[in-house]
N, C-alpha and C. Protein backbone atom coordinates (compact mmCIF):
# COMPACT_ATOMS: atom_id res chain seq x y z
N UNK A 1 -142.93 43.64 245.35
CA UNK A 1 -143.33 42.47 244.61
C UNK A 1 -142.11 41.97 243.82
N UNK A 2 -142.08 40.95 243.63
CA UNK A 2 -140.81 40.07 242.82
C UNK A 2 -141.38 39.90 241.60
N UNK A 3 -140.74 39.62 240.99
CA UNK A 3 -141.10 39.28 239.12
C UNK A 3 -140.22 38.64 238.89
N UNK A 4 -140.36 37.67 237.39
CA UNK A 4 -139.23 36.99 236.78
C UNK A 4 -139.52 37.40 235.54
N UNK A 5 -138.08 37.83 235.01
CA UNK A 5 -138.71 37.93 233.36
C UNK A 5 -137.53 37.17 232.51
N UNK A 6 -137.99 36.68 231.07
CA UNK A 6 -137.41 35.46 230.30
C UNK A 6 -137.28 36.44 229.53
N UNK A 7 -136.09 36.47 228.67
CA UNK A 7 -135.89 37.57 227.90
C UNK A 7 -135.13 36.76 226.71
N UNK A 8 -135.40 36.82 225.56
CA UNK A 8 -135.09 36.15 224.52
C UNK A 8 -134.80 36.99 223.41
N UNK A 9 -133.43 37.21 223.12
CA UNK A 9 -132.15 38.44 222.13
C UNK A 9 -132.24 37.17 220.82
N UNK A 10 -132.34 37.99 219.92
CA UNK A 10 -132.31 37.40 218.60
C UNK A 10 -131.37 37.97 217.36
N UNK A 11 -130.83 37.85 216.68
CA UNK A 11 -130.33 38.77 215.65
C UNK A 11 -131.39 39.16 214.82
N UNK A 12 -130.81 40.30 214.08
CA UNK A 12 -132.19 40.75 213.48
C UNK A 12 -132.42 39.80 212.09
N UNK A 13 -133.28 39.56 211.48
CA UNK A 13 -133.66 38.59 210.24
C UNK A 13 -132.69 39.24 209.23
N UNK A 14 -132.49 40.37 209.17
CA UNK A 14 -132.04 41.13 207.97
C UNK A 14 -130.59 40.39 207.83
N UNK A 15 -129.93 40.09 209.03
CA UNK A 15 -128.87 40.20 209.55
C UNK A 15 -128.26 38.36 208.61
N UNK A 16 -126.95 38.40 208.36
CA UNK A 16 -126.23 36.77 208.60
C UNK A 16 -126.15 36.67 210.10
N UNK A 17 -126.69 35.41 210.22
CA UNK A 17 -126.12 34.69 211.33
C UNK A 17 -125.44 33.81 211.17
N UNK A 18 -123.65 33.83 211.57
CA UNK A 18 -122.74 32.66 211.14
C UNK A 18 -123.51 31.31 212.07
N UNK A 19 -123.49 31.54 213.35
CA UNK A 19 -123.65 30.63 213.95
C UNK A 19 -124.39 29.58 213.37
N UNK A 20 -126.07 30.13 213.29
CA UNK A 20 -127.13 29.66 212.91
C UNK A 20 -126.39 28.69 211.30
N UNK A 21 -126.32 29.46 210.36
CA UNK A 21 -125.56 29.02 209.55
C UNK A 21 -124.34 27.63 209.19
N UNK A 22 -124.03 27.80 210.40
CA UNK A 22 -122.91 26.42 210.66
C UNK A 22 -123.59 25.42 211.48
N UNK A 23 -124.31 26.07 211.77
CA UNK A 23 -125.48 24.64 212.87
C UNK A 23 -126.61 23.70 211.90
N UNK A 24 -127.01 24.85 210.96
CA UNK A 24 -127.80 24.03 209.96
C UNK A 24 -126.69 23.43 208.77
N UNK A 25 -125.83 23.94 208.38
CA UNK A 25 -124.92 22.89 207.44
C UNK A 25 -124.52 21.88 208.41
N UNK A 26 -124.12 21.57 209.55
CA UNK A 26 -123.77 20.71 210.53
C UNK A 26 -124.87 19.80 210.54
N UNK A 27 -126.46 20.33 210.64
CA UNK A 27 -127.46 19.15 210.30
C UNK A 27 -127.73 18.37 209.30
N UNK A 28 -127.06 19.43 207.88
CA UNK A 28 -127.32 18.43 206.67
C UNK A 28 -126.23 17.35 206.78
N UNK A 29 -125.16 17.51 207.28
CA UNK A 29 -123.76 16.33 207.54
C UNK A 29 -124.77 14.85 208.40
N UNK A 30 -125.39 15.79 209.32
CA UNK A 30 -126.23 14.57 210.53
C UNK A 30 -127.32 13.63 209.40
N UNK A 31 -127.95 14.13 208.06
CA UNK A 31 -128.95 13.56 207.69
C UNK A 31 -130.20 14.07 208.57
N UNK A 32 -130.11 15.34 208.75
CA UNK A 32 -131.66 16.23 209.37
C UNK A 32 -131.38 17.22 208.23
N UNK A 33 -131.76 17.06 206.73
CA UNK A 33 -131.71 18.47 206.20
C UNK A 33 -133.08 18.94 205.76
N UNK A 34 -134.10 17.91 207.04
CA UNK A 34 -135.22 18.86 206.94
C UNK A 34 -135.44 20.05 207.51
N UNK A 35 -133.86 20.41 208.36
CA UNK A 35 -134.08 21.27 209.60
C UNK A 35 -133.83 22.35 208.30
N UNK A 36 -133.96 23.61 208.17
CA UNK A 36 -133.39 24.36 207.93
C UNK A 36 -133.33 25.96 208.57
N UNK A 37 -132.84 26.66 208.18
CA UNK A 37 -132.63 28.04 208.72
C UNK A 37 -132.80 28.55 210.11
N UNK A 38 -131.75 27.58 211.08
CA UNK A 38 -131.67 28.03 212.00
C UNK A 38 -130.84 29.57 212.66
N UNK A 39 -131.72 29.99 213.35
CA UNK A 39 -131.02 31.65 214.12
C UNK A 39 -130.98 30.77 215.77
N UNK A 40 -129.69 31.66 215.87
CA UNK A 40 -129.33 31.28 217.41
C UNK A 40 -129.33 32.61 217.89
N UNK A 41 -129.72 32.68 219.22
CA UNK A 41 -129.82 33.84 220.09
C UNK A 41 -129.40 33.20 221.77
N UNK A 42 -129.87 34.13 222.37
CA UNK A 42 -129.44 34.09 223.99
C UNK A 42 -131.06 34.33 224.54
N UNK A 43 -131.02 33.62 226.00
CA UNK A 43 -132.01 33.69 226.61
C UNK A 43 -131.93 33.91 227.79
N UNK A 44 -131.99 35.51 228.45
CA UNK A 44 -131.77 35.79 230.12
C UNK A 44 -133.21 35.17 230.65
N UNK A 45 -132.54 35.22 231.84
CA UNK A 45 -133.74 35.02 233.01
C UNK A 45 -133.35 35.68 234.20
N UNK A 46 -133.87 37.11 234.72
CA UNK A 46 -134.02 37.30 235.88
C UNK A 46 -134.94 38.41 236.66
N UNK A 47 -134.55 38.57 238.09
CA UNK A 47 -135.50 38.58 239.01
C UNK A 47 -135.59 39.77 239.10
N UNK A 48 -136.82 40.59 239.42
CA UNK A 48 -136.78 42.06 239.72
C UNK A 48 -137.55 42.04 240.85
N UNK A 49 -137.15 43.01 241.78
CA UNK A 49 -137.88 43.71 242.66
C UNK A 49 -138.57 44.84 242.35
N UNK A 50 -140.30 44.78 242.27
CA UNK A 50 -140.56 46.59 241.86
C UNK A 50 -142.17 46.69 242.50
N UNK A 51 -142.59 47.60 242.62
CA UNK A 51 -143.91 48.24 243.36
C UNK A 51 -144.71 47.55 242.16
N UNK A 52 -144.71 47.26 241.54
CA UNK A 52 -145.41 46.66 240.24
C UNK A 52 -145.44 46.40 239.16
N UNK A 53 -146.80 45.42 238.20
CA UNK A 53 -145.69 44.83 236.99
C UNK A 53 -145.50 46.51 235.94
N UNK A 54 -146.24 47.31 236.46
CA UNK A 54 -145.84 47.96 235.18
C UNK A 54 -144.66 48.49 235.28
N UNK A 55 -144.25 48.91 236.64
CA UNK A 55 -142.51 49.49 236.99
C UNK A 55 -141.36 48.13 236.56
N UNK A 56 -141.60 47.09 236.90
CA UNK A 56 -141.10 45.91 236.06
C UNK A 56 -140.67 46.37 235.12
N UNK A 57 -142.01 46.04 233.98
CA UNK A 57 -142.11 45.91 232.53
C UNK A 57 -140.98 47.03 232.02
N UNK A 58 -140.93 48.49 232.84
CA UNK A 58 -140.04 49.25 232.24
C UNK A 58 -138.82 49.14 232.45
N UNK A 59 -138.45 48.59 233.81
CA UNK A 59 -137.00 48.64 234.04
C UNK A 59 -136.44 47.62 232.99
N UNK A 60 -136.88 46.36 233.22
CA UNK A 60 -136.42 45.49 231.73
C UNK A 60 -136.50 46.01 230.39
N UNK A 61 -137.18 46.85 230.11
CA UNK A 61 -136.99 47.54 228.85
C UNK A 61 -135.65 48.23 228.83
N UNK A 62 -135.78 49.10 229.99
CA UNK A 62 -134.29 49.65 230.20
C UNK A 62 -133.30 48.76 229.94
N UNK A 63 -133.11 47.75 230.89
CA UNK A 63 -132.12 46.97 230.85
C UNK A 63 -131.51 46.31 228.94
N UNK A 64 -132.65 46.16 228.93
CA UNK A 64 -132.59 45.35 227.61
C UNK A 64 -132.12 46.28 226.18
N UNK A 65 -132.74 47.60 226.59
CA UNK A 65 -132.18 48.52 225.49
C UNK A 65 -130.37 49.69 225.79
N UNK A 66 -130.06 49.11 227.07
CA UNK A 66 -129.04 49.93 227.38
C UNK A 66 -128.16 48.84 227.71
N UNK A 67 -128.43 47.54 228.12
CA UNK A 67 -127.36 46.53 227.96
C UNK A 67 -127.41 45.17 227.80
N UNK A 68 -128.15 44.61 227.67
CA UNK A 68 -128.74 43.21 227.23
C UNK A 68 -128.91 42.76 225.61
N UNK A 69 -128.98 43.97 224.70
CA UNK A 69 -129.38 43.39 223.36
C UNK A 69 -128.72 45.02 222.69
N UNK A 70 -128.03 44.50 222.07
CA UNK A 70 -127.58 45.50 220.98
C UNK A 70 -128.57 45.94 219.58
N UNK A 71 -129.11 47.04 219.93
CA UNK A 71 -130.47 47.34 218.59
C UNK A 71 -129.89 47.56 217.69
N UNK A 72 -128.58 47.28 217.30
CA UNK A 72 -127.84 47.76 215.85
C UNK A 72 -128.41 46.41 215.07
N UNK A 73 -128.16 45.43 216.13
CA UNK A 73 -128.25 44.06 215.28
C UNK A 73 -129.04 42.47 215.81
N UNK A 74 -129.80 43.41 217.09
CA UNK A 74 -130.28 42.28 217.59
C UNK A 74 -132.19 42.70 217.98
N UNK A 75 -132.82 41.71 218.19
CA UNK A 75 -133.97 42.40 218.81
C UNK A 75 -134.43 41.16 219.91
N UNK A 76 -135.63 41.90 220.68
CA UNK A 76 -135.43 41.07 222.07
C UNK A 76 -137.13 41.56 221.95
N UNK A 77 -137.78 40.38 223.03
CA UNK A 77 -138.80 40.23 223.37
C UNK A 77 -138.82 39.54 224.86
N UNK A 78 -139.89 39.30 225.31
CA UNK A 78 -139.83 38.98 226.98
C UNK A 78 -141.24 38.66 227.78
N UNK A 79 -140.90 38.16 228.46
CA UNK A 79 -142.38 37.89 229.20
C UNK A 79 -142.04 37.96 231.09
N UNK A 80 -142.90 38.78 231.45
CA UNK A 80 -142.74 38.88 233.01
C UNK A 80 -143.77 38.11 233.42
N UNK A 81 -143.50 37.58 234.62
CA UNK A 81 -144.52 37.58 235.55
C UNK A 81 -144.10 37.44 236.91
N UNK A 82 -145.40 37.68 237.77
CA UNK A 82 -145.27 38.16 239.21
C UNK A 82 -144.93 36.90 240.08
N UNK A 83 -143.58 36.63 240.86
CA UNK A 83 -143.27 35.36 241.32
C UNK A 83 -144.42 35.03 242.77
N UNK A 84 -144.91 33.59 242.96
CA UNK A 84 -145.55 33.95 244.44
C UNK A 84 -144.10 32.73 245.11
N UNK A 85 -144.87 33.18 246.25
CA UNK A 85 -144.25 32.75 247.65
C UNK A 85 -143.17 31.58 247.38
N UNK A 86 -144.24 30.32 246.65
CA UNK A 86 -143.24 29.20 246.61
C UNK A 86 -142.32 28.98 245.81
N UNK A 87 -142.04 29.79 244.87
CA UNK A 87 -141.31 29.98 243.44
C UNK A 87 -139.88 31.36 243.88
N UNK A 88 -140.54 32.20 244.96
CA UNK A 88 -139.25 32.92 245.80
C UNK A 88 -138.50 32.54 246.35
């Protein structure tokens, strides 16, 4: 079975985020300083081959905790699902 999973790395809240930080002072310059406290992260997307979603669900865990998201300072969440025919 094929799967796709969306995987979305965040810094942790505790954490500064420069980025986020320079994107929202950059909005108060635009005249949006209703935006505030933006966090920037990364968003994978990809494909697994596995006997099922629950063998899925773990290998992306794997992936995600051994090289996709650093747990010192980031955290990650995700959503799988099972691809059909026309979407392969």
């Amino acid at each position: 079975m094929l799967f796709k999973a969306e995987i979305d790395i965040m810094p942790l809240k505790a954490l500064l985020d420069p980025q986020g930080k320079a994107v929202t002072s950059s909005l108060k310059n635009l005249n949006l300083s209703e935006i505030e406290n933006v966090r920037i992260g990364k968003h994978i997307s990809l494909e697994i081959e596995a006997p099922s979603k629950e063998i899925a669900t773990e290998k992306v865990e794997e992936a995600c905790k051994k090289l996709l998201a650093n747990h010192l300072m980031e955290s990650y969440e995700f959503v799988l699902e099972e691809m059909t025919g026309a979407e392969a």
